[in-house]
Protein backbone atom coordinates (compact mmCIF):
# COMPACT_ATOMS: atom_id res chain seq x y z
CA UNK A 1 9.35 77.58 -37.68
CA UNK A 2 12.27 79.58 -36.83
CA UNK A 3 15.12 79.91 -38.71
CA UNK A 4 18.69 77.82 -38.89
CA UNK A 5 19.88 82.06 -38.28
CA UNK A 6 18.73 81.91 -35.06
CA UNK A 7 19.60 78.59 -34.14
CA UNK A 8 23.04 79.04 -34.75
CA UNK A 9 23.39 82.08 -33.00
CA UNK A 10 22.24 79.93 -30.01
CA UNK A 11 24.25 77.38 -30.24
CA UNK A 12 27.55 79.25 -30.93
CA UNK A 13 26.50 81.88 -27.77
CA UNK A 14 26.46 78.43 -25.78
CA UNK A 15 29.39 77.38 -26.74
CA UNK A 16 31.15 80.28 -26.32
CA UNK A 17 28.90 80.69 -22.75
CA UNK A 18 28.07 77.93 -21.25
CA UNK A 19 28.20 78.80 -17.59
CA UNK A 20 29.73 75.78 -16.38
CA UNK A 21 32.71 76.57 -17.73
CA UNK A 22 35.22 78.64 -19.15
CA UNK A 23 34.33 79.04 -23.35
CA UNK A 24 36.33 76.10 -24.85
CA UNK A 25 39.36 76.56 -26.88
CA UNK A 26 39.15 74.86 -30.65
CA UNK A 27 41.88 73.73 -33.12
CA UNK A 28 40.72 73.08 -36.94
CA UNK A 29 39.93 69.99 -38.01
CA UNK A 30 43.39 68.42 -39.30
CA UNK A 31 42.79 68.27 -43.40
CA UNK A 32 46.23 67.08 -45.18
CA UNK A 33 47.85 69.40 -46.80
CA UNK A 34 48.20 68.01 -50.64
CA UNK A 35 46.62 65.90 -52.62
CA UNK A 36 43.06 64.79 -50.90
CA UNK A 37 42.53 60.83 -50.79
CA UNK A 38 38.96 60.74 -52.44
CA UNK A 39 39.23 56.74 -51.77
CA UNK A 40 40.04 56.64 -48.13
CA UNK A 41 37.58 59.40 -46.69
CA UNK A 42 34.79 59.72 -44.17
CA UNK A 43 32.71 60.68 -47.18
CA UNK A 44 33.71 57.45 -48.81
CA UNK A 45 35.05 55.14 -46.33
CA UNK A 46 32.39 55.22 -43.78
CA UNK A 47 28.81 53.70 -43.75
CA UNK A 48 27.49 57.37 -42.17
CA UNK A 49 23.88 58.03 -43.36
CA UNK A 50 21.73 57.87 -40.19
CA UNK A 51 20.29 59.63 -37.56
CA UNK A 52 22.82 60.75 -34.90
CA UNK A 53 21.71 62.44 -31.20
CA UNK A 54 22.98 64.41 -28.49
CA UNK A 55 22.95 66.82 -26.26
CA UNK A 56 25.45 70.13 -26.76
CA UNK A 57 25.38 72.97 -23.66
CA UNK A 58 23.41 75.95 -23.59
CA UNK A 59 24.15 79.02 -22.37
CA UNK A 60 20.92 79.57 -20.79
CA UNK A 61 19.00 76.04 -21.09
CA UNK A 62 19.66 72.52 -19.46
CA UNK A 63 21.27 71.77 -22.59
CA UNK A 64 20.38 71.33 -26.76
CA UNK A 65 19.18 67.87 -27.39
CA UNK A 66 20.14 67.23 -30.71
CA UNK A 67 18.94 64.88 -33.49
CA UNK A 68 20.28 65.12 -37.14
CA UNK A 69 19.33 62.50 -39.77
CA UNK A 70 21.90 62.49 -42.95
CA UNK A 71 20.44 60.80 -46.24
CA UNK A 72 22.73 59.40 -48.83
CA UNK A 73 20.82 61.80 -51.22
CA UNK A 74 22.39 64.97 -49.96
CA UNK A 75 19.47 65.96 -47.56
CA UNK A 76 19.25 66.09 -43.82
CA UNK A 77 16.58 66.80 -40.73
CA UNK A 78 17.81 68.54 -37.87
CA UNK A 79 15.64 68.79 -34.54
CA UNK A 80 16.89 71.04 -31.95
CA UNK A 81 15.05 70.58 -28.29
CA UNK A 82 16.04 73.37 -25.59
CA UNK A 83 15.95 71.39 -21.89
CA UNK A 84 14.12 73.17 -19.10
CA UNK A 85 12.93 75.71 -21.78
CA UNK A 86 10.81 74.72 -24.45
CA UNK A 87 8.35 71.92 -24.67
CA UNK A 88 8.56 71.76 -28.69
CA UNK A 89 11.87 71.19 -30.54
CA UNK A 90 12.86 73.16 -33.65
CA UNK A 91 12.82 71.28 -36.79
CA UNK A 92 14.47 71.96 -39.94
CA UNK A 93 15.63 70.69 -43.10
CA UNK A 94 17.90 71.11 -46.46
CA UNK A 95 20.62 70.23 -48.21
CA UNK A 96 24.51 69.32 -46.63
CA UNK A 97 27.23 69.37 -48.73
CA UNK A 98 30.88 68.03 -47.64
CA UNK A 99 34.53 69.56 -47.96
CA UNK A 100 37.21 68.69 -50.65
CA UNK A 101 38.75 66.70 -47.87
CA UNK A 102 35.33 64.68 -47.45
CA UNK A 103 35.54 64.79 -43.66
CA UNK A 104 33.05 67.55 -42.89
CA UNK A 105 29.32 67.92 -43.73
CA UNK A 106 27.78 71.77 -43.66
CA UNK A 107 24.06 72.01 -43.20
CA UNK A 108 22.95 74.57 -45.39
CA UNK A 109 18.57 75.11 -44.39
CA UNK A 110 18.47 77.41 -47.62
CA UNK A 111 18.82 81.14 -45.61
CA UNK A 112 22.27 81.51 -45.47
CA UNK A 113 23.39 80.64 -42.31
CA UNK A 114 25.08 77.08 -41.96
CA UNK A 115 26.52 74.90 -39.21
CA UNK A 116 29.73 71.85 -39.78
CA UNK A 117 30.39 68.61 -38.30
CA UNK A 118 32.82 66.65 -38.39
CA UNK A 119 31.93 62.98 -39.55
CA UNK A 120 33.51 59.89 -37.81
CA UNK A 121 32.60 56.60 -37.35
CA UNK A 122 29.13 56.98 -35.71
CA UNK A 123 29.82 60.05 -34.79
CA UNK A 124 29.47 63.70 -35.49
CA UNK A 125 31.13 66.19 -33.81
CA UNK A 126 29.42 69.50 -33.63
CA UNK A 127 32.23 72.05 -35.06
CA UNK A 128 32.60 75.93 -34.30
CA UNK A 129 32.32 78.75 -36.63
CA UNK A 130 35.62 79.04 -37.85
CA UNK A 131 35.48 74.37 -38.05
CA UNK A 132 37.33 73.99 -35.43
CA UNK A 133 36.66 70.70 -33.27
CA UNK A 134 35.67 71.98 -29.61
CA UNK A 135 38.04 70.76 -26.92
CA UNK A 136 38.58 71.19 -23.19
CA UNK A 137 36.23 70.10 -20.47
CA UNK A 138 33.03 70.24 -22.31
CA UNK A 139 34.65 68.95 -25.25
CA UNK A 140 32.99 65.01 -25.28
CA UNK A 141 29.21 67.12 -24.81
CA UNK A 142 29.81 68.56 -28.32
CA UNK A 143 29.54 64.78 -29.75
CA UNK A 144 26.68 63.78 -31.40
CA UNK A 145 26.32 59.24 -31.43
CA UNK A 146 24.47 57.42 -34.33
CA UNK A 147 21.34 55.72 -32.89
CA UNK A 148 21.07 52.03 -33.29
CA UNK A 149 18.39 49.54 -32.16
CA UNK A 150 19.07 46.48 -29.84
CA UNK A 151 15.81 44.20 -29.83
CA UNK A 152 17.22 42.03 -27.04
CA UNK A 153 17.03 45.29 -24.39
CA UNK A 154 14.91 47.49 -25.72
CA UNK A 155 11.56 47.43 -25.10
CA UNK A 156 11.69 45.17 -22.33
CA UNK A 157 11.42 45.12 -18.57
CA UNK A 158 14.87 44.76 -16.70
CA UNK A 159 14.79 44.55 -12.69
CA UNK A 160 18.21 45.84 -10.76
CA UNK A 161 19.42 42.92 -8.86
CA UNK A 162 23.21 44.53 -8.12
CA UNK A 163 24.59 47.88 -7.88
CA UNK A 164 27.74 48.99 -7.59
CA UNK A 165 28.76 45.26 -6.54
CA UNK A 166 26.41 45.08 -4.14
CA UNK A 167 22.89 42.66 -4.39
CA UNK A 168 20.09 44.53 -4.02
CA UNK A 169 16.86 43.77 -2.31
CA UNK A 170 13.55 45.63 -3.21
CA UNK A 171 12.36 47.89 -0.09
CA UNK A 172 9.63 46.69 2.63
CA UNK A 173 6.69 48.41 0.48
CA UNK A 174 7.15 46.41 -2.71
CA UNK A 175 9.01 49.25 -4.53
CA UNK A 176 11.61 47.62 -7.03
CA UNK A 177 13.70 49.65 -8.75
CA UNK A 178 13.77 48.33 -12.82
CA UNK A 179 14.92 49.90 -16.31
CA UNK A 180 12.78 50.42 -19.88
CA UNK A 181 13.98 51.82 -22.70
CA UNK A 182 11.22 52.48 -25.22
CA UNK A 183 12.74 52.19 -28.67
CA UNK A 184 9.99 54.29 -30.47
CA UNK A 185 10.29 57.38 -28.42
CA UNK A 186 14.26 57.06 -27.55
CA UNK A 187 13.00 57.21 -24.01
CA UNK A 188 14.27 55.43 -20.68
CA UNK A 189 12.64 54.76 -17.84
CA UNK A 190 11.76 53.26 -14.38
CA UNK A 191 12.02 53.65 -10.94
CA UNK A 192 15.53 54.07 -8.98
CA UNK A 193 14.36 52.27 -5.44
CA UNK A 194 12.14 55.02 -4.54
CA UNK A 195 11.12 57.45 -7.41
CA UNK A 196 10.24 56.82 -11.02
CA UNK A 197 13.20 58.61 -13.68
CA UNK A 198 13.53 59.40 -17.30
CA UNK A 199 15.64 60.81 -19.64
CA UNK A 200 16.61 59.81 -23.01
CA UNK A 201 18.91 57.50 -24.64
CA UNK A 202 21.11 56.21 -27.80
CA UNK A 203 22.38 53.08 -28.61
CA UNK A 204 25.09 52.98 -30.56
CA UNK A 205 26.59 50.55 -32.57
CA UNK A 206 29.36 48.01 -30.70
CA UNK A 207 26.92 47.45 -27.55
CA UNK A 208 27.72 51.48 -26.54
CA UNK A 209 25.09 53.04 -24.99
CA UNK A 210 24.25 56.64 -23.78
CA UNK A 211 21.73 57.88 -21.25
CA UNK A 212 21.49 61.16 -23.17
CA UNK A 213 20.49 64.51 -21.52
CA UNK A 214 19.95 65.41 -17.88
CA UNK A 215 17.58 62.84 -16.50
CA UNK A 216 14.97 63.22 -14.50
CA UNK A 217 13.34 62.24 -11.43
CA UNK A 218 10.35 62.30 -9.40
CA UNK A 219 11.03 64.53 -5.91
CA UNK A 220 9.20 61.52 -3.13
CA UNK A 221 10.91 61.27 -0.11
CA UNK A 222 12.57 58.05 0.30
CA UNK A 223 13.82 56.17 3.58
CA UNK A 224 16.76 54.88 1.60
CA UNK A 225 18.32 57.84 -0.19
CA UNK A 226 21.47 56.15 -1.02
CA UNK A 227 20.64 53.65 -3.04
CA UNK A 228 18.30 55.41 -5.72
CA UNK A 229 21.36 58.10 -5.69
CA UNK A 230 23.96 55.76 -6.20
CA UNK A 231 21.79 54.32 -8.66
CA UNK A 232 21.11 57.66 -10.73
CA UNK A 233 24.53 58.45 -10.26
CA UNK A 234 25.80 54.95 -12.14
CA UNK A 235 22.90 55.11 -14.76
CA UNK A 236 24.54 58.81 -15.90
CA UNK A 237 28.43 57.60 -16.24
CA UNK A 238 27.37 53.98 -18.02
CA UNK A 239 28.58 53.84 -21.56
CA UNK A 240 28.41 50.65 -22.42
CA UNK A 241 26.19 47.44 -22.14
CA UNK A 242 26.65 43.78 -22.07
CA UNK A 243 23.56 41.13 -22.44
CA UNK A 244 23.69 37.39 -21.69
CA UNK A 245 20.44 35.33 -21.72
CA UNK A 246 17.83 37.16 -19.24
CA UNK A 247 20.98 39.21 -17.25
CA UNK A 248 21.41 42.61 -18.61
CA UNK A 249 24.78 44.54 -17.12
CA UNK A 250 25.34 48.31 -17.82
CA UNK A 251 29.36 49.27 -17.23
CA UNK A 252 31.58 52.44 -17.90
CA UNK A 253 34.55 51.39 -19.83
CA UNK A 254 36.26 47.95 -18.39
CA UNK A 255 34.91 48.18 -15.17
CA UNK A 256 33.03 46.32 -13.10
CA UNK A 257 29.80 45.92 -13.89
CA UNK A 258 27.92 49.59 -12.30
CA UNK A 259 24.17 47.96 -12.41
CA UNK A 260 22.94 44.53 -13.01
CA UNK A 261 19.64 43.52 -13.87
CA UNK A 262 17.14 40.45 -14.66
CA UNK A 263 14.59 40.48 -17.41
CA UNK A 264 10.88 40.52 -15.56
CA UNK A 265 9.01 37.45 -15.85
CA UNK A 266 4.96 37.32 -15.79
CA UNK A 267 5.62 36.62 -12.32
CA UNK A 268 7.27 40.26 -11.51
């Protein structure tokens, strides 16, 4: 197993390299000066224990997927997965302790080197070095979401019937493009009108919902490349969900809904 040294190292030469961008500035996270409020804290205030996922750049990956579990006990689990790079994640476990202010957890794995973040509500926000929160353009990728469960989507076959505002029609050969998310791996699914995709996801609590990572696709060629585009394109941006009977709508903010579905029958 290696070492929480080494994965450090990695993850502060990615944020400090990340190639799609310029290294992001940070600012530290804003403790009050004074007396610290011990009752109104994230520490206290806050229902955090959980497991919370994301994906952070790399510097020379397709990006660090992410899982920490926190335990009210003290201890956490950390699983670090390099995209495009390694098959097996990293695991790793100790003990985190939190700041005076009760705002920030440090993971300590037991050899000395240590990593912060920031708790908020159902969040954690990966800090640097110095903990400092990470802003600029990359700044929303160095947030890590609390996973929830929704029984009423997951696990389940959904079939598009709009996108984009537009109905949509299976093609001539049968193909229909549908969604599954498999709540035991934290994996979605499907096919996008022409070629199967996955990727990961997190639900979060308040019916937010993240496809997480870069998803992936099958390479087919397809008669009708602008819908499974379009498609791909909309499932990426989506970041939140709304379900009413057997009609399932992914959206980004208030929008209009981006994709509709139906739930599949014994029929489909």
């Amino acid at each position: 197993m290696r070492t929480i040294a080494v994965i450090t190292t990695l993850l502060l030469a990615a944020c400090n390299a990340a190639p799609e961008s310029p290294a992001p500035a940070s600012t530290a996270v804003p403790d009050q000066p004074g007396a610290v409020d011990t009752a109104h804290n994230s520490r206290n205030a806050l229902d955090w224990p959980g497991t919370y996922v994301g994906t952070v750049p790399c510097a020379d990956c397709e990006g660090i997927r992410t899982t920490i579990t926190l335990r009210a006990d003290g201890s956490f689990e950390r699983e670090l997965l390099f995209l495009g790079k390694s098959a097996s994640p990293v695991q790793e476990s100790g003990q985190f302790s939190w700041n005076d202010a009760g705002s920030v957890v440090t993971l300590d794995a037991g050899d000395g080197a240590m990593q912060m973040y920031q708790v908020g509500e159902n969040r954690l926000f990966h800090l640097d070095q110095s903990g400092g929160r990470i802003t600029g353009e990359l700044a929303d990728r160095y947030v890590l979401g609390r996973i929830s469960n929704d029984a009423r989507i997951e696990d389940r076959k959904w079939l598009l019937v709009e996108i984009m505002g537009q109905a949509y029609e299976p093609s001539d050969d049968g193909r229909a493009a549908f969604l599954l998310l498999d709540s035991g791996e934290r994996r979605a699914s499907g096919n996008n009108s022409c070629n199967n995709f996955f990727g990961g996801y997190v639900i979060e609590t308040g019916q937010r919902i993240r496809f997480a990572g870069n998803l992936g696709a099958t390479m087919m060629a397809c008669p009708d490349t602008m819908t499974e585009q379009t498609f791909m394109e909309a499932l990426a941006t989506v970041d939140n969900y709304s379900i009413d009977g057997d009609q399932l709508t992914l959206n980004r903010a208030r929008m209009a809904p981006l994709l509709r579905f139906r739930l599949a029958t014994g029929r489909d």
